[in-house]
Protein backbone atom coordinates (compact mmCIF):
# COMPACT_ATOMS: atom_id res chain seq x y z
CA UNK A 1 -35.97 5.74 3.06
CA UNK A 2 -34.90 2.89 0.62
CA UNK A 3 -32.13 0.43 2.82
CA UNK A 4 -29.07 0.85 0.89
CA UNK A 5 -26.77 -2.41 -0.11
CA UNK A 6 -23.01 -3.52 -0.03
CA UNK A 7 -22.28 -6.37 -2.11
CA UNK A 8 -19.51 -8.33 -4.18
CA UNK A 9 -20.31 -9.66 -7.61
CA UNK A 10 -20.09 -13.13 -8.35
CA UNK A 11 -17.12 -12.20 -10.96
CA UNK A 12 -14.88 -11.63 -8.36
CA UNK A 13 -15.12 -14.84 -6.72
CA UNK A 14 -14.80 -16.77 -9.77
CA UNK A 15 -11.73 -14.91 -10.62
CA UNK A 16 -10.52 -14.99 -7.44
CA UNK A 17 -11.40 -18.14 -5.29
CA UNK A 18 -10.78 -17.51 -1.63
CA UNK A 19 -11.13 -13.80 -1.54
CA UNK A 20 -12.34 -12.35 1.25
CA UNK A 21 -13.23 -8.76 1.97
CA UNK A 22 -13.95 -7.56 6.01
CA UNK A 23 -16.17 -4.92 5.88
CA UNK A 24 -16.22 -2.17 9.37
CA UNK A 25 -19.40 0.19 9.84
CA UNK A 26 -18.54 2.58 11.96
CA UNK A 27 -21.77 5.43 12.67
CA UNK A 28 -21.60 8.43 14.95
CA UNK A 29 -18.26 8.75 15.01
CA UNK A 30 -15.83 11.75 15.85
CA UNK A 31 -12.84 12.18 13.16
CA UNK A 32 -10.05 14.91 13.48
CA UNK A 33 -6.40 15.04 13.81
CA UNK A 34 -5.03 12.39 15.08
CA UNK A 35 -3.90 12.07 18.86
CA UNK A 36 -0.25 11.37 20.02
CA UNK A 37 -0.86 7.51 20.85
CA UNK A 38 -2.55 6.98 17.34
CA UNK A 39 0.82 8.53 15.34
CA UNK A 40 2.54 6.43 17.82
CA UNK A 41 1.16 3.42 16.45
CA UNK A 42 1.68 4.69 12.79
CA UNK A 43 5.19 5.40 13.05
CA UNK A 44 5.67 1.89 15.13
CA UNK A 45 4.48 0.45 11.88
CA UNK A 46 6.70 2.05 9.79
CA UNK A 47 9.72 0.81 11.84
CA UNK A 48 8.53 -2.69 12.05
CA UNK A 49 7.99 -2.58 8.30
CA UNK A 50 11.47 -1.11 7.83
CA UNK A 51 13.49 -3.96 9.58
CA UNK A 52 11.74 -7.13 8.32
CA UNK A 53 11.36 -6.06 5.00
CA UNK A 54 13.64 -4.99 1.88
CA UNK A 55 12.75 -2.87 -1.49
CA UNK A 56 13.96 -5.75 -3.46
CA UNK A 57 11.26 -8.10 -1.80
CA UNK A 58 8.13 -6.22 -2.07
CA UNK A 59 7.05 -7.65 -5.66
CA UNK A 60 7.32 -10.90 -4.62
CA UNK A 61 5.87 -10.86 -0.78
CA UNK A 62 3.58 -13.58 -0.17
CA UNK A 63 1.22 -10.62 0.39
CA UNK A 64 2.02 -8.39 -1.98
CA UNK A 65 2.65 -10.20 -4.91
CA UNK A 66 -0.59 -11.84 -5.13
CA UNK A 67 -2.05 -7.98 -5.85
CA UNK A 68 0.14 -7.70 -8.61
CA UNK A 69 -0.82 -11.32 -10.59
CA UNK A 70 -4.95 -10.32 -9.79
CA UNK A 71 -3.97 -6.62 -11.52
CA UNK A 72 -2.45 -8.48 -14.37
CA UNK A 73 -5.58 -10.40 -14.71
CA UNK A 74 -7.83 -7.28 -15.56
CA UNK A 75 -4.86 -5.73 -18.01
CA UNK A 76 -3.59 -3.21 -15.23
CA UNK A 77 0.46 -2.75 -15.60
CA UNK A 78 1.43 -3.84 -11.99
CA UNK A 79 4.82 -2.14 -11.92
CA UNK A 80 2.38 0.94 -13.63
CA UNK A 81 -0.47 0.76 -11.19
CA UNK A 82 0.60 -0.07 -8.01
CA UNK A 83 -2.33 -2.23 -5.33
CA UNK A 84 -2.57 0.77 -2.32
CA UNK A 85 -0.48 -1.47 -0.02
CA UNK A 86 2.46 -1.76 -2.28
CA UNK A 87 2.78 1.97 -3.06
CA UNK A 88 2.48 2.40 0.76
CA UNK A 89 5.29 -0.13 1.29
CA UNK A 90 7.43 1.16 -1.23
CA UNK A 91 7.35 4.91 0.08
CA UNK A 92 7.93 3.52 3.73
CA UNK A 93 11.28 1.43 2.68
CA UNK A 94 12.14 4.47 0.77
CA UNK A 95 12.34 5.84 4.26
CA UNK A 96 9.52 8.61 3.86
CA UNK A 97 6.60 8.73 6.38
CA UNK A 98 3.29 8.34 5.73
CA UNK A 99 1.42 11.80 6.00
CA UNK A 100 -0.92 12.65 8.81
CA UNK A 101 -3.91 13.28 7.40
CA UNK A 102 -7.11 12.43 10.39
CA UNK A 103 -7.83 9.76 12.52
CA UNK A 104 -9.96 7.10 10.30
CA UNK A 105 -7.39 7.76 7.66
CA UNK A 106 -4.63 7.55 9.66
CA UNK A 107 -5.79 4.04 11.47
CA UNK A 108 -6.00 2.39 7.83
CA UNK A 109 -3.05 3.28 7.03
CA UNK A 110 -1.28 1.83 10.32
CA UNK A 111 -3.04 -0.90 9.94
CA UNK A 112 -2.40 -1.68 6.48
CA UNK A 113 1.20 -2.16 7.41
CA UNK A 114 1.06 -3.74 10.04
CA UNK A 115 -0.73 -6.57 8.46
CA UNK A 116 0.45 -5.71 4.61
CA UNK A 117 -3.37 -5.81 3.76
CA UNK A 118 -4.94 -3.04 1.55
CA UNK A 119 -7.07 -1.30 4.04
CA UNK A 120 -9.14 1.89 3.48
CA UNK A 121 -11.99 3.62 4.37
CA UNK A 122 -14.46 5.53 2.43
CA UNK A 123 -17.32 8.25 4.15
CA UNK A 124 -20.98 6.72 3.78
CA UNK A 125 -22.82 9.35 5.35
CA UNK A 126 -22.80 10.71 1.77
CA UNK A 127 -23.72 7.63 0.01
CA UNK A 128 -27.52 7.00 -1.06
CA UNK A 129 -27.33 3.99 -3.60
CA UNK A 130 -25.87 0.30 -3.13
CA UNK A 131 -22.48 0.19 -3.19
CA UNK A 132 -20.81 -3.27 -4.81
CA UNK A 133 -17.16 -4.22 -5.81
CA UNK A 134 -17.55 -5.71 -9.40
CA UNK A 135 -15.72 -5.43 -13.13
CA UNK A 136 -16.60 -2.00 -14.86
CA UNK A 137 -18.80 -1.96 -18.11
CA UNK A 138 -16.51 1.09 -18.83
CA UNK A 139 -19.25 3.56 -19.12
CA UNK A 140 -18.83 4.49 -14.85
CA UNK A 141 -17.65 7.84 -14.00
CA UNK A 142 -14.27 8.14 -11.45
CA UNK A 143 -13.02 11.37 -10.60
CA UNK A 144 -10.03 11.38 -8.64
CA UNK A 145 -8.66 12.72 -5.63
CA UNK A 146 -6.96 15.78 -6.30
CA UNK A 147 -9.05 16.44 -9.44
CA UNK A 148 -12.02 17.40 -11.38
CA UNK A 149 -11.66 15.43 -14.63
CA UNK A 150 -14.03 12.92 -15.10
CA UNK A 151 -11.94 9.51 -15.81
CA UNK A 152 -13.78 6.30 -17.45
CA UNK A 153 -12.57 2.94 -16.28
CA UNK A 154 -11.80 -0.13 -18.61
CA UNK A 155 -14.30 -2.18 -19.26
CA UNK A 156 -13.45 -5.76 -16.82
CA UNK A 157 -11.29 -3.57 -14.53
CA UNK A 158 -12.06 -4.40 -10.61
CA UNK A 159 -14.02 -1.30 -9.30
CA UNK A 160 -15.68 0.20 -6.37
CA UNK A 161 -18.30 1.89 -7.15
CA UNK A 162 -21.88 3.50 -6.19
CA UNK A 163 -23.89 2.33 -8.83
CA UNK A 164 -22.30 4.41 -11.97
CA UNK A 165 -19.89 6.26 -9.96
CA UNK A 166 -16.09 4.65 -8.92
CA UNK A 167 -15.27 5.20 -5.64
CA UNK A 168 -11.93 3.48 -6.29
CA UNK A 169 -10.37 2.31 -9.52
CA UNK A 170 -8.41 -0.66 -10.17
CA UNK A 171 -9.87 -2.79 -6.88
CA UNK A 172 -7.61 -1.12 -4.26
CA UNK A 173 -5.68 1.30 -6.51
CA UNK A 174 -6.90 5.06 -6.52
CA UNK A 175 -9.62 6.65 -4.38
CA UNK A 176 -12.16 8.59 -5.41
CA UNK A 177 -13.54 12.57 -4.41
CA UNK A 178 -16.71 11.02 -3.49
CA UNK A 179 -16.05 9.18 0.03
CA UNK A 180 -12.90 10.86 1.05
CA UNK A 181 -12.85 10.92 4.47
CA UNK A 182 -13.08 14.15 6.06
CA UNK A 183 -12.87 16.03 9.50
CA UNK A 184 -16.76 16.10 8.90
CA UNK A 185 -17.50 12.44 8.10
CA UNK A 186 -19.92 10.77 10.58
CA UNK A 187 -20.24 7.37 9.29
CA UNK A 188 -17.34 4.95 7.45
CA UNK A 189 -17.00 1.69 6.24
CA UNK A 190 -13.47 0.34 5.89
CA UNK A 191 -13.05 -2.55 3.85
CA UNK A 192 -9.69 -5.32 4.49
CA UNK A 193 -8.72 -7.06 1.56
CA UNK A 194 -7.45 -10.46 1.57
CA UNK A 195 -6.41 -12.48 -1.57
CA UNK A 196 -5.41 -16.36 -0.44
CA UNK A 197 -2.76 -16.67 1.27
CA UNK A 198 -4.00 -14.05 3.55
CA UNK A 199 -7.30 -16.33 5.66
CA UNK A 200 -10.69 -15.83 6.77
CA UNK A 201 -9.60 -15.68 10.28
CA UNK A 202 -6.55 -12.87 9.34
CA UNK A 203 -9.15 -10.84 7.71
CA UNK A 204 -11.42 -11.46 10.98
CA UNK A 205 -8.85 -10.21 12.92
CA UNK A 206 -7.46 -7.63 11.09
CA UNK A 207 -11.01 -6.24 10.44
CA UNK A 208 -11.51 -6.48 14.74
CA UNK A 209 -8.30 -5.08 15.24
CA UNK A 210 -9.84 -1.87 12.91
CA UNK A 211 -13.09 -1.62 15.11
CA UNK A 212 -11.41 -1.60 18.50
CA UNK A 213 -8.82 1.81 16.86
CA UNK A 214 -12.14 3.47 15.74
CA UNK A 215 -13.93 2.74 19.25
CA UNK A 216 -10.88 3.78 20.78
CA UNK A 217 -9.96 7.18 18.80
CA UNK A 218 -13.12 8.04 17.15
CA UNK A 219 -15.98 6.68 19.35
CA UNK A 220 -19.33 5.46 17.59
CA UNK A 221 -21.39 2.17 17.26
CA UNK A 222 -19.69 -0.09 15.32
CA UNK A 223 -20.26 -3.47 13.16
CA UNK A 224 -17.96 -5.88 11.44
CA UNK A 225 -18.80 -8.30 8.54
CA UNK A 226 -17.40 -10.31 6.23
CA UNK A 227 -18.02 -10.60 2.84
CA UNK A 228 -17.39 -14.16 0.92
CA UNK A 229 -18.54 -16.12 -1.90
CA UNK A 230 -21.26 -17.66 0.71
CA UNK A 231 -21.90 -13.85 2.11
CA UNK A 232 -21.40 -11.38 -0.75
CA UNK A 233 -24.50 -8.42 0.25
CA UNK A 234 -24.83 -6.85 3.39
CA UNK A 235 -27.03 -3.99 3.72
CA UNK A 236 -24.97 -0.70 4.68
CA UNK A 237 -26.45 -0.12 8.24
CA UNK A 238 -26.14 -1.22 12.08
């Protein structure tokens, strides 16, 4: 069996100096519903998020707001296409809860507000070519959660994608079918965004702090990586 490759293009990082993406391999683990300390945590976030933070001050968060320039810079509408972490925030300070949906799901999601970095997860234990974030030639296929029409992206837009086929559109915008995670997934990687000013070290963190959740409510072997300008391919096993 071929190894199988993660890797950034060199687009990104000439578009966007700085950016750094942690990248968690998690194998062997058990996903389900979540357990009461996990929601716990969630909900904690939600709170937190709820008292430092105002609706009127999410487009221009030092966090936030750098999502919405970089979506700009590959023609998306920002106020149209929301990053994942702003359309999280927004629903939280519209004081609605973030669905339950299983474990690995539901510790990206905590995390992501906790730290107001776009983290997500997608299932590689049904993924057999390299995987790379890079701009779409436009001829990909994406077809969304939810549905069974096959989209195109625009050519330059920010993609995830297994060779020809988008896992997620618009960099951290909509996931696909493909790598939902599942009660039956096995093995995940969960990738932490961080556009300057979010650091190295916050995305070293951030990216431990998902491990240690996993370890703790999912079990498993697991890895963490970062991917920069100087480290942009990993190969997409322990």
């Amino acid at each position: 069996m071929k190894d199988i490759y993660y890797s950034i293009a060199d687009e990104v990082f000439d578009l966007f100096p700085g950016y750094t993406r942690g990248v968690v391999l998690a194998f062997d683990v058990v996903n389900g519903a979540s357990p009461h300390d996990l929601i716990t945590i969630l909900r904690d976030a939600e709170a937190s998020l709820r008292e430092r933070l105002s609706l009127e001050e999410v487009a221009v968060h030092p966090k936030i707001g750098p999502w919405r320039e970089a979506y700009r810079s590959f023609g998306a509408q920002p106020s149209k296409f929301r990053s994942s972490i702003e359309a999280m925030v927004r629903r939280v300070l519209r004081d609605q809860e973030i669905p339950l949906i299983n474990t690995l799901v539901d510790i990206g999601n905590a995390v992501s507000l906790k730290y107001l970095v776009p983290t997500g997860g997608h299932a590689i234990d049904v993924v057999t070519k390299d995987i790379s974030l890079r701009p779409a030639t436009g001829k990909e296929e994406f077809v969304a959660f939810g549905s069974d029409e096959v989209e195109h992206p625009l050519s330059g837009e920010m993609i995830f994608a297994e060779e020809n086929t988008v896992l997620t559109r618009r960099w951290t915008w909509r996931q696909a079918n493909h790598t939902l995670l599942l009660p039956t997934t096995r093995a995940v990687e969960f990738n932490i965004d961080g556009l300057p000013p979010v650091s190295v070290s916050e995305v070293r963190e951030i990216s431990g702090e998902v491990a240690e959740l996993i370890k703790q409510f999912c079990g498993g072997r697991v890895h963490v990586e970062l991917l920069t300008r100087e480290n942009p391919r990993m190969p997409l096993s322990l």
